[in-house]
PDB file of N, CA and C in Angstrom:
ATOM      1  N   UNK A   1     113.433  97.866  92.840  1.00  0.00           N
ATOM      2  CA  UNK A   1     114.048  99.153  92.553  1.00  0.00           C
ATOM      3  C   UNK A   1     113.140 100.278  93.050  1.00  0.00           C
ATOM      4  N   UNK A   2     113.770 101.405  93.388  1.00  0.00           N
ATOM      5  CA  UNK A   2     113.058 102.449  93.929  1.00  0.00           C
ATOM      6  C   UNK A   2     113.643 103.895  93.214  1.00  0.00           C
ATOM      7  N   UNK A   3     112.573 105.003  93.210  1.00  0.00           N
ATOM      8  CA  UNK A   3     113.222 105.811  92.213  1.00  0.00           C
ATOM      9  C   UNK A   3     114.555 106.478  92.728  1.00  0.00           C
ATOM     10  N   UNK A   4     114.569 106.272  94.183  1.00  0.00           N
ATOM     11  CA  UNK A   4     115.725 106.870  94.522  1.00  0.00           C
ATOM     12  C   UNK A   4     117.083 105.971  93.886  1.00  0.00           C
ATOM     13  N   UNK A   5     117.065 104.847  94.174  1.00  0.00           N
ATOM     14  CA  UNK A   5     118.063 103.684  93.604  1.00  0.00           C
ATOM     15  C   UNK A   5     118.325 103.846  92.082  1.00  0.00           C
ATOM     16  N   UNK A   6     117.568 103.995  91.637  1.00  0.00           N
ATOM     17  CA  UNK A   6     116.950 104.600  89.756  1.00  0.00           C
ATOM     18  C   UNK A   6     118.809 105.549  89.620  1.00  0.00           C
ATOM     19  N   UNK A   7     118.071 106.520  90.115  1.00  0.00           N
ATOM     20  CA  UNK A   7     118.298 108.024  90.099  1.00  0.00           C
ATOM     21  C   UNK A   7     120.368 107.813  90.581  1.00  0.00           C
ATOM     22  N   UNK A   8     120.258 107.246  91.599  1.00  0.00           N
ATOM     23  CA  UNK A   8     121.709 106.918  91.908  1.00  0.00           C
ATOM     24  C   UNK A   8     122.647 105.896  90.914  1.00  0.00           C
ATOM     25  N   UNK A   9     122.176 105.186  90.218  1.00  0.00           N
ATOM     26  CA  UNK A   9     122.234 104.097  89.380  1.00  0.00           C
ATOM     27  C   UNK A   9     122.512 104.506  87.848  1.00  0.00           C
ATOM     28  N   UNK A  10     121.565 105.081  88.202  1.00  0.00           N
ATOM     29  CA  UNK A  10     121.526 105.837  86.473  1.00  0.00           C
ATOM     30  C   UNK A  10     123.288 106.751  86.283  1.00  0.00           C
ATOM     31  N   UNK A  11     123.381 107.715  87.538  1.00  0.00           N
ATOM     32  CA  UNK A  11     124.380 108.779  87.469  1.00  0.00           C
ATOM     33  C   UNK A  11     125.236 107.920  87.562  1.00  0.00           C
ATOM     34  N   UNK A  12     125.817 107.241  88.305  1.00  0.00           N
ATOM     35  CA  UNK A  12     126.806 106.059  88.454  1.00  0.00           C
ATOM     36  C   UNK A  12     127.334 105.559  87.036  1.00  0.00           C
ATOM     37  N   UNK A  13     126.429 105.229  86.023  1.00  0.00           N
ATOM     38  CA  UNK A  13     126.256 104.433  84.755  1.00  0.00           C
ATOM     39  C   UNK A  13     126.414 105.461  83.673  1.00  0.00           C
ATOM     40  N   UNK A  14     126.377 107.089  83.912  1.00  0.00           N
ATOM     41  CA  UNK A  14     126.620 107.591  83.081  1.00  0.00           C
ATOM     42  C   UNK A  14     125.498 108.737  82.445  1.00  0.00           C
ATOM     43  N   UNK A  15     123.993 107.946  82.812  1.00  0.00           N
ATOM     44  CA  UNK A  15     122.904 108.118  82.173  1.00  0.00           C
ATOM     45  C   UNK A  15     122.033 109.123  82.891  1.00  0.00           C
ATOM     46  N   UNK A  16     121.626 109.954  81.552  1.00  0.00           N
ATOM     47  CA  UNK A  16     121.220 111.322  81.917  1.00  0.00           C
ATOM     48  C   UNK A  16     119.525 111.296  81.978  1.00  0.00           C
ATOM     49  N   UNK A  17     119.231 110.439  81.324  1.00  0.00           N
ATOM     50  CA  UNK A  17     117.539 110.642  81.387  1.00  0.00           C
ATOM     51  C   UNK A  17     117.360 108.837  81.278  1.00  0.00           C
ATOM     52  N   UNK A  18     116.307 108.973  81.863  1.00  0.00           N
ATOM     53  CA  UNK A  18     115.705 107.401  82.593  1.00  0.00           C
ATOM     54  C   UNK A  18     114.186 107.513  82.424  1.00  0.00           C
ATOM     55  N   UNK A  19     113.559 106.254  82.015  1.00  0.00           N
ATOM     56  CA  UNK A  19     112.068 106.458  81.864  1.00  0.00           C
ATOM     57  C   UNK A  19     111.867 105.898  83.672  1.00  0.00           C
ATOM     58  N   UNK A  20     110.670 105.946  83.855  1.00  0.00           N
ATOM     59  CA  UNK A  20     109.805 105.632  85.469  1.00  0.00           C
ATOM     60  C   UNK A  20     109.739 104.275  84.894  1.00  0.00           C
ATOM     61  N   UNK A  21     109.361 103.886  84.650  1.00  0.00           N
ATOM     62  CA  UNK A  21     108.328 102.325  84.097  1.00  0.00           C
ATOM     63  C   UNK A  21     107.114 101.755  84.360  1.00  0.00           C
ATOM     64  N   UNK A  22     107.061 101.243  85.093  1.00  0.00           N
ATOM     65  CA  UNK A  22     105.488 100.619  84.874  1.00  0.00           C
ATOM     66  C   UNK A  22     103.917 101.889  85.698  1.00  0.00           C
ATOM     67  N   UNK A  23     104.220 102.741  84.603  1.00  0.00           N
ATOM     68  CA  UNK A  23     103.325 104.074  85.839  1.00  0.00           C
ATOM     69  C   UNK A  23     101.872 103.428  85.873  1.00  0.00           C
ATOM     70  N   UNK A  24     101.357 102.514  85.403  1.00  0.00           N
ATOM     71  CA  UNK A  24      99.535 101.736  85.584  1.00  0.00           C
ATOM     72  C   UNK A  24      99.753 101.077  86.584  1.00  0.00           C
ATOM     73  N   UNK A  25     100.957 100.526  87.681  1.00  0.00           N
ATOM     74  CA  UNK A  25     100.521 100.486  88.680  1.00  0.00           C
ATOM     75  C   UNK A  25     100.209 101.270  90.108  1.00  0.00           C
ATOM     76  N   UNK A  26      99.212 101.076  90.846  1.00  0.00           N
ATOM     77  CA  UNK A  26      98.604 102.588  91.876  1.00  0.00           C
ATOM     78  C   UNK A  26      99.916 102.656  92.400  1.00  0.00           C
ATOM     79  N   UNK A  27     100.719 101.473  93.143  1.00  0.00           N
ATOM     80  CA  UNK A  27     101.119 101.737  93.991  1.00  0.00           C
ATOM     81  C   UNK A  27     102.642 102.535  94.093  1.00  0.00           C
ATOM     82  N   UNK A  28     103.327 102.098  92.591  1.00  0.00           N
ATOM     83  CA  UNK A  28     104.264 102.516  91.496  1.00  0.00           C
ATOM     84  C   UNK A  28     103.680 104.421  91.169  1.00  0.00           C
ATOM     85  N   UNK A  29     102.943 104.331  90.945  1.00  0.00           N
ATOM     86  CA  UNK A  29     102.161 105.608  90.545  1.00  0.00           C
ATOM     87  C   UNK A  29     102.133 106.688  91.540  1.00  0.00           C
ATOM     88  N   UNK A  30     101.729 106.115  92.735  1.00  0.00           N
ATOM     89  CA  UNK A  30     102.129 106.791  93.895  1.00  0.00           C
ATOM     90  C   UNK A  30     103.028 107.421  94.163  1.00  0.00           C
ATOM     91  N   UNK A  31     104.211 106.911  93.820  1.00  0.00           N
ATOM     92  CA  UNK A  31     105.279 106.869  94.556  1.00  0.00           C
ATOM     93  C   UNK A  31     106.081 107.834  93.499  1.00  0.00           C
ATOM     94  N   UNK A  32     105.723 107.615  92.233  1.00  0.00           N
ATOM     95  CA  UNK A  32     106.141 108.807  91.485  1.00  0.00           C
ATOM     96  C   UNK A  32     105.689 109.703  91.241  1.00  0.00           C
ATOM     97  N   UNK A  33     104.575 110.355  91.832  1.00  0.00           N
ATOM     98  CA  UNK A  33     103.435 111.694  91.958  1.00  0.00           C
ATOM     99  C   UNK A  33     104.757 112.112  93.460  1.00  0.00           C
ATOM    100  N   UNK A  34     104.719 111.522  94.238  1.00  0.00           N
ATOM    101  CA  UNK A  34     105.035 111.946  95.778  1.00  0.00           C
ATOM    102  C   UNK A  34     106.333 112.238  95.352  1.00  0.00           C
ATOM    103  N   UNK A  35     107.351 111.549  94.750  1.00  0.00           N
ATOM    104  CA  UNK A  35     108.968 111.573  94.917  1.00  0.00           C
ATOM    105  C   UNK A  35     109.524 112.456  93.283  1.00  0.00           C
ATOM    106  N   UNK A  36     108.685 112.521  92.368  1.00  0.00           N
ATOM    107  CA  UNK A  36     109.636 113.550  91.119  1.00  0.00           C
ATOM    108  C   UNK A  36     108.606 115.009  91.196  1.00  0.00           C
ATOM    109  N   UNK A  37     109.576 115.695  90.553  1.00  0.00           N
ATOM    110  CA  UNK A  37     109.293 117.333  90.694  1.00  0.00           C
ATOM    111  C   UNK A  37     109.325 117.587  88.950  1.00  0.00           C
ATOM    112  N   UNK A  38     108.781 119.045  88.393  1.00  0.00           N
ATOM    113  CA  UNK A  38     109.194 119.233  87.540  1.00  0.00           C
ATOM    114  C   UNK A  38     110.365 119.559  86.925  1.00  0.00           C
ATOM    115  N   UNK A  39     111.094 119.090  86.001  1.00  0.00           N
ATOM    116  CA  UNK A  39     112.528 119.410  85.627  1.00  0.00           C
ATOM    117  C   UNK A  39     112.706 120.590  84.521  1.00  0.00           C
ATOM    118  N   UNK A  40     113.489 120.259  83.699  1.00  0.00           N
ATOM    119  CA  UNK A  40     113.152 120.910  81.958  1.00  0.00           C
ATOM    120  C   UNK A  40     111.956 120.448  81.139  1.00  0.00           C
ATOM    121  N   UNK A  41     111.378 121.085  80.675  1.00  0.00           N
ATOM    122  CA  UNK A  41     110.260 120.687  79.434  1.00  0.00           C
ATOM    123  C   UNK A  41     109.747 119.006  79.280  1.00  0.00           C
ATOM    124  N   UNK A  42     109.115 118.748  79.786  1.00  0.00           N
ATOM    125  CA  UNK A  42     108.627 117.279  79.710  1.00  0.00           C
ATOM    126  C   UNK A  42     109.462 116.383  80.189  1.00  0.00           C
ATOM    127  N   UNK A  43     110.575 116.600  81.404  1.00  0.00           N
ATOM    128  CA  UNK A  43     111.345 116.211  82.485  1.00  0.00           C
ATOM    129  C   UNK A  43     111.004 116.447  83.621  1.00  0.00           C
ATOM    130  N   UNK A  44     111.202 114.981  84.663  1.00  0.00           N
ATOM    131  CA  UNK A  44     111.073 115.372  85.702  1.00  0.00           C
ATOM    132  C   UNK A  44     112.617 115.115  86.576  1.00  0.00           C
ATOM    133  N   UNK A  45     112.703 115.177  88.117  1.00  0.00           N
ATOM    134  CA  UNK A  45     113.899 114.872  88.881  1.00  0.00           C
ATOM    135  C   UNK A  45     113.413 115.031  89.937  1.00  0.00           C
ATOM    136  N   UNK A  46     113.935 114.115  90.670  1.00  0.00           N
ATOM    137  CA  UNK A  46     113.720 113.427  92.109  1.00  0.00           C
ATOM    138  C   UNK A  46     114.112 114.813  93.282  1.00  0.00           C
ATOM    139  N   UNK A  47     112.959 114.605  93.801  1.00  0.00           N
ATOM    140  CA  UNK A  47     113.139 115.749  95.120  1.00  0.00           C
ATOM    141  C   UNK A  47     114.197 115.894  95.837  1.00  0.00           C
ATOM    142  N   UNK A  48     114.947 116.458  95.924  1.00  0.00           N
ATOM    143  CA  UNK A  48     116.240 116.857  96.879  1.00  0.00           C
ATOM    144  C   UNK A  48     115.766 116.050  98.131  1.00  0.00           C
ATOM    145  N   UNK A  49     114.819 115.667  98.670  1.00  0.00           N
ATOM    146  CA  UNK A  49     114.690 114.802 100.168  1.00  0.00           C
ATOM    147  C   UNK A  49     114.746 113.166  99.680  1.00  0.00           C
ATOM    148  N   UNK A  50     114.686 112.950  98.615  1.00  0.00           N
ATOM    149  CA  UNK A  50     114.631 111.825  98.376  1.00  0.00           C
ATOM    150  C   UNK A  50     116.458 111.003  97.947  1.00  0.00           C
ATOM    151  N   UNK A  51     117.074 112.234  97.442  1.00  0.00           N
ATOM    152  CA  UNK A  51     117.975 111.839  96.537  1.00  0.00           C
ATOM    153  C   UNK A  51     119.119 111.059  97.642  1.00  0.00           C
ATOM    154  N   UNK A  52     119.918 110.031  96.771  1.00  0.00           N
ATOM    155  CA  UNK A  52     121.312 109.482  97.781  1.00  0.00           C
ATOM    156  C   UNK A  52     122.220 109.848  97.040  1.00  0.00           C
ATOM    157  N   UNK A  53     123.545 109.535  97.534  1.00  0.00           N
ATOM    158  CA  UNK A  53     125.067 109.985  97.146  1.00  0.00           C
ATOM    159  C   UNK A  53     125.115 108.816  96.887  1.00  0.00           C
ATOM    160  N   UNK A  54     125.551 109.510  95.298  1.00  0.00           N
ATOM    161  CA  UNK A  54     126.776 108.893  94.403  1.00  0.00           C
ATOM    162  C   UNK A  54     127.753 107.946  94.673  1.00  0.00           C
ATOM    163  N   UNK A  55     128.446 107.113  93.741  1.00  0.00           N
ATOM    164  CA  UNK A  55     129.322 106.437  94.019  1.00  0.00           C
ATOM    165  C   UNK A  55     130.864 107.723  94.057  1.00  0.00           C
ATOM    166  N   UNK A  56     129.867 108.547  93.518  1.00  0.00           N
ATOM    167  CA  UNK A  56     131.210 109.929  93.531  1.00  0.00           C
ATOM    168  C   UNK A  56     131.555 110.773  94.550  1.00  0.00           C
ATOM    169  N   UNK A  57     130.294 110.368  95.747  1.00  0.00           N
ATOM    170  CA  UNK A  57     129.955 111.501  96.699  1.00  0.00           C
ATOM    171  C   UNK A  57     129.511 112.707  96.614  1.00  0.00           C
ATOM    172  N   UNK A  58     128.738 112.667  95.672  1.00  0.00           N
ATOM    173  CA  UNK A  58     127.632 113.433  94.615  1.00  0.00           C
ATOM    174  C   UNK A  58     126.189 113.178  94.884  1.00  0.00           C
ATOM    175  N   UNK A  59     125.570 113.858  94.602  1.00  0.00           N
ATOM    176  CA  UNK A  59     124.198 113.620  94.382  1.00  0.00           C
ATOM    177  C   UNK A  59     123.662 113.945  93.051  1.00  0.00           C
ATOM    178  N   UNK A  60     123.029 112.611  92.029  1.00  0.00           N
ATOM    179  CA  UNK A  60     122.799 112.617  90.730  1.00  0.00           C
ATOM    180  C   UNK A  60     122.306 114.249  90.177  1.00  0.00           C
ATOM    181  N   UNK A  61     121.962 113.963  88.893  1.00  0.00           N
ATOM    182  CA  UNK A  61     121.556 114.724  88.244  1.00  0.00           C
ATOM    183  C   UNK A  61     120.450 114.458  87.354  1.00  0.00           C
ATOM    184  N   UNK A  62     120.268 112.770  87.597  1.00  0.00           N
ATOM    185  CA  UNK A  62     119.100 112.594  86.787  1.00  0.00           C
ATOM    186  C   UNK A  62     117.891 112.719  86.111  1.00  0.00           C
ATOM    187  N   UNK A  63     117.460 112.474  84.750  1.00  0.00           N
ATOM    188  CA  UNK A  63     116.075 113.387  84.519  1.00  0.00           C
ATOM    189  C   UNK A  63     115.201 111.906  84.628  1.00  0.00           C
ATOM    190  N   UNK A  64     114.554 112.148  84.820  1.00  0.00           N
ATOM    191  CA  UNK A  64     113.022 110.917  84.725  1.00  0.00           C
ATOM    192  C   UNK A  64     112.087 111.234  83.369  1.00  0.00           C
ATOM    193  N   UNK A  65     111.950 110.244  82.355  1.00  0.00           N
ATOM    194  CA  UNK A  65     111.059 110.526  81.739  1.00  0.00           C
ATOM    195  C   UNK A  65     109.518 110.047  81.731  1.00  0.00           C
ATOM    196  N   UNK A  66     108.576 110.760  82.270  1.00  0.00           N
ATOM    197  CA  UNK A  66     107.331 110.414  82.619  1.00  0.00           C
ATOM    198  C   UNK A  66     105.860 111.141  81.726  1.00  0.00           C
ATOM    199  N   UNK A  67     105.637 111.126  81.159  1.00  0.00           N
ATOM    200  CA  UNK A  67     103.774 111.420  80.545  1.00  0.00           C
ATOM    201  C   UNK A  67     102.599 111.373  81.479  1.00  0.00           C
ATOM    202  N   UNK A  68     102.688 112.626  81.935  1.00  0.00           N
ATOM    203  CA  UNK A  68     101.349 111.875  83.296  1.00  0.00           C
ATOM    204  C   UNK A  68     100.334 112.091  82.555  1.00  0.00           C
ATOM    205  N   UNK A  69     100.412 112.570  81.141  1.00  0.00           N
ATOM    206  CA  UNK A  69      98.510 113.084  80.759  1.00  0.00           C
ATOM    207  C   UNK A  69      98.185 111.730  79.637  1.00  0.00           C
ATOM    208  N   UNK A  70      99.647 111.430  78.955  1.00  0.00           N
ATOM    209  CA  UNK A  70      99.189 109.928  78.437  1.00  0.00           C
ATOM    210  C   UNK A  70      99.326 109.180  79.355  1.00  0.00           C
ATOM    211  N   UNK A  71      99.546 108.497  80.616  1.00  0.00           N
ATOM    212  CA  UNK A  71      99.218 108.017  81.694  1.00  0.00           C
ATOM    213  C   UNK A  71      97.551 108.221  82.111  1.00  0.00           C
ATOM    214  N   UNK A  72      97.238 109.093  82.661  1.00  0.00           N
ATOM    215  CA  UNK A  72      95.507 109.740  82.642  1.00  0.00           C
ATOM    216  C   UNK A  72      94.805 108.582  81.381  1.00  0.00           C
ATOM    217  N   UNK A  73      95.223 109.039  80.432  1.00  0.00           N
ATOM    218  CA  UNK A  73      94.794 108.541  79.079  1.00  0.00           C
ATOM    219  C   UNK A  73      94.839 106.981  79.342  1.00  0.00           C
ATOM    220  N   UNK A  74      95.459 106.169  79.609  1.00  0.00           N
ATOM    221  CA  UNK A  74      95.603 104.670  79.801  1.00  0.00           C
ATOM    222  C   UNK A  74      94.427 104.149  81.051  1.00  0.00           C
ATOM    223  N   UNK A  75      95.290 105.250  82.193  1.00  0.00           N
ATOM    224  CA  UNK A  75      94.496 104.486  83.262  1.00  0.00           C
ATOM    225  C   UNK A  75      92.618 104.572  82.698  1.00  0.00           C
ATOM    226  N   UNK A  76      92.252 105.906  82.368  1.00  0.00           N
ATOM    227  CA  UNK A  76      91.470 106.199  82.194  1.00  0.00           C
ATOM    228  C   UNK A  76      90.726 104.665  80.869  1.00  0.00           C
ATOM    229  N   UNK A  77      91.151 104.894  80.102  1.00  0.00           N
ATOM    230  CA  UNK A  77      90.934 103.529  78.741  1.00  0.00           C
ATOM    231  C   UNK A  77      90.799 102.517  79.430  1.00  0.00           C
ATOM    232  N   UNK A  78      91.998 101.570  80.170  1.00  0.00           N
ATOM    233  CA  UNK A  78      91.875 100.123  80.445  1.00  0.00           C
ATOM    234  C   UNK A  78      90.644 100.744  82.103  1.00  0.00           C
ATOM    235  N   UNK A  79      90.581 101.524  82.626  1.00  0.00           N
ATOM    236  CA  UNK A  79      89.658 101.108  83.530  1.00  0.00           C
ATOM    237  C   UNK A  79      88.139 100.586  83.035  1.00  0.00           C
ATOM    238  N   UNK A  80      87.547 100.357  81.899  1.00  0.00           N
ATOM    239  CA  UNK A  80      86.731 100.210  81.595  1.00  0.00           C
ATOM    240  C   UNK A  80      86.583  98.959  80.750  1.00  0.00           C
ATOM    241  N   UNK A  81      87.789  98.426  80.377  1.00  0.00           N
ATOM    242  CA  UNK A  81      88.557  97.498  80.078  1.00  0.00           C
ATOM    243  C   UNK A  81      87.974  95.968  80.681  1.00  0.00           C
ATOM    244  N   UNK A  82      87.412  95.243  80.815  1.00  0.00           N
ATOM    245  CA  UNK A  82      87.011  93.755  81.458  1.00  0.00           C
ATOM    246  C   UNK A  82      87.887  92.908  81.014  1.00  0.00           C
ATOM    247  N   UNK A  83      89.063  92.257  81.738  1.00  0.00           N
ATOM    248  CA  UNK A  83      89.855  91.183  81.165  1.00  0.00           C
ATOM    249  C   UNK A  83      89.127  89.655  81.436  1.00  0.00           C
ATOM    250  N   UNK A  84      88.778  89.142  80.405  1.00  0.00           N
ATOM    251  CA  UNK A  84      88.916  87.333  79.943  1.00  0.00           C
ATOM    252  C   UNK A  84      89.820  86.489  79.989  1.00  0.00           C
ATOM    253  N   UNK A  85      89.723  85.563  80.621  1.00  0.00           N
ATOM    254  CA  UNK A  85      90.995  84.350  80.937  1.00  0.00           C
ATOM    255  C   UNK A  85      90.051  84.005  80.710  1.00  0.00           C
TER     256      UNK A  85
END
């Protein structure tokens, strides 16, 4: 899945706000620093260059729900973190 697919998927289905998911990975992490913008108050939404048409011939409206400072907070914690197997 990609946030653009997200974002088209979501509006299709009805659904107005969507979490990101796994933001501790870099490469996942990346990709949602580069592709969401700020929305309303602790919302974000996908850049107008990113977005696709609807099954309506629309382009969503979706919000993304993301925490980048409790994010900071994680990466920051488990990097110091040593995992045991």
């Amino acid at each position: 899945m990609t946030l653009e697919e997200l974002d088209r998927w979501a509006d299709d289905k009805g659904i107005k706000v969507i979490a990101t998911g796994d933001f501790t990975h870099p490469k996942w992490l990346l990709e949602i620093k580069e592709k969401l913008e700020p929305a309303e108050a602790g919302l974000f939404k996908l850049k107008e260059r990113y977005k696709l048409k609807t099954i309506k011939d629309t382009f969503a409206e979706t919000r993304f729900f993301w925490l980048p400072k409790f994010q900071e907070f994680i990466l920051k914690t488990i990097k110091g973190i040593e995992c045991i197997i």
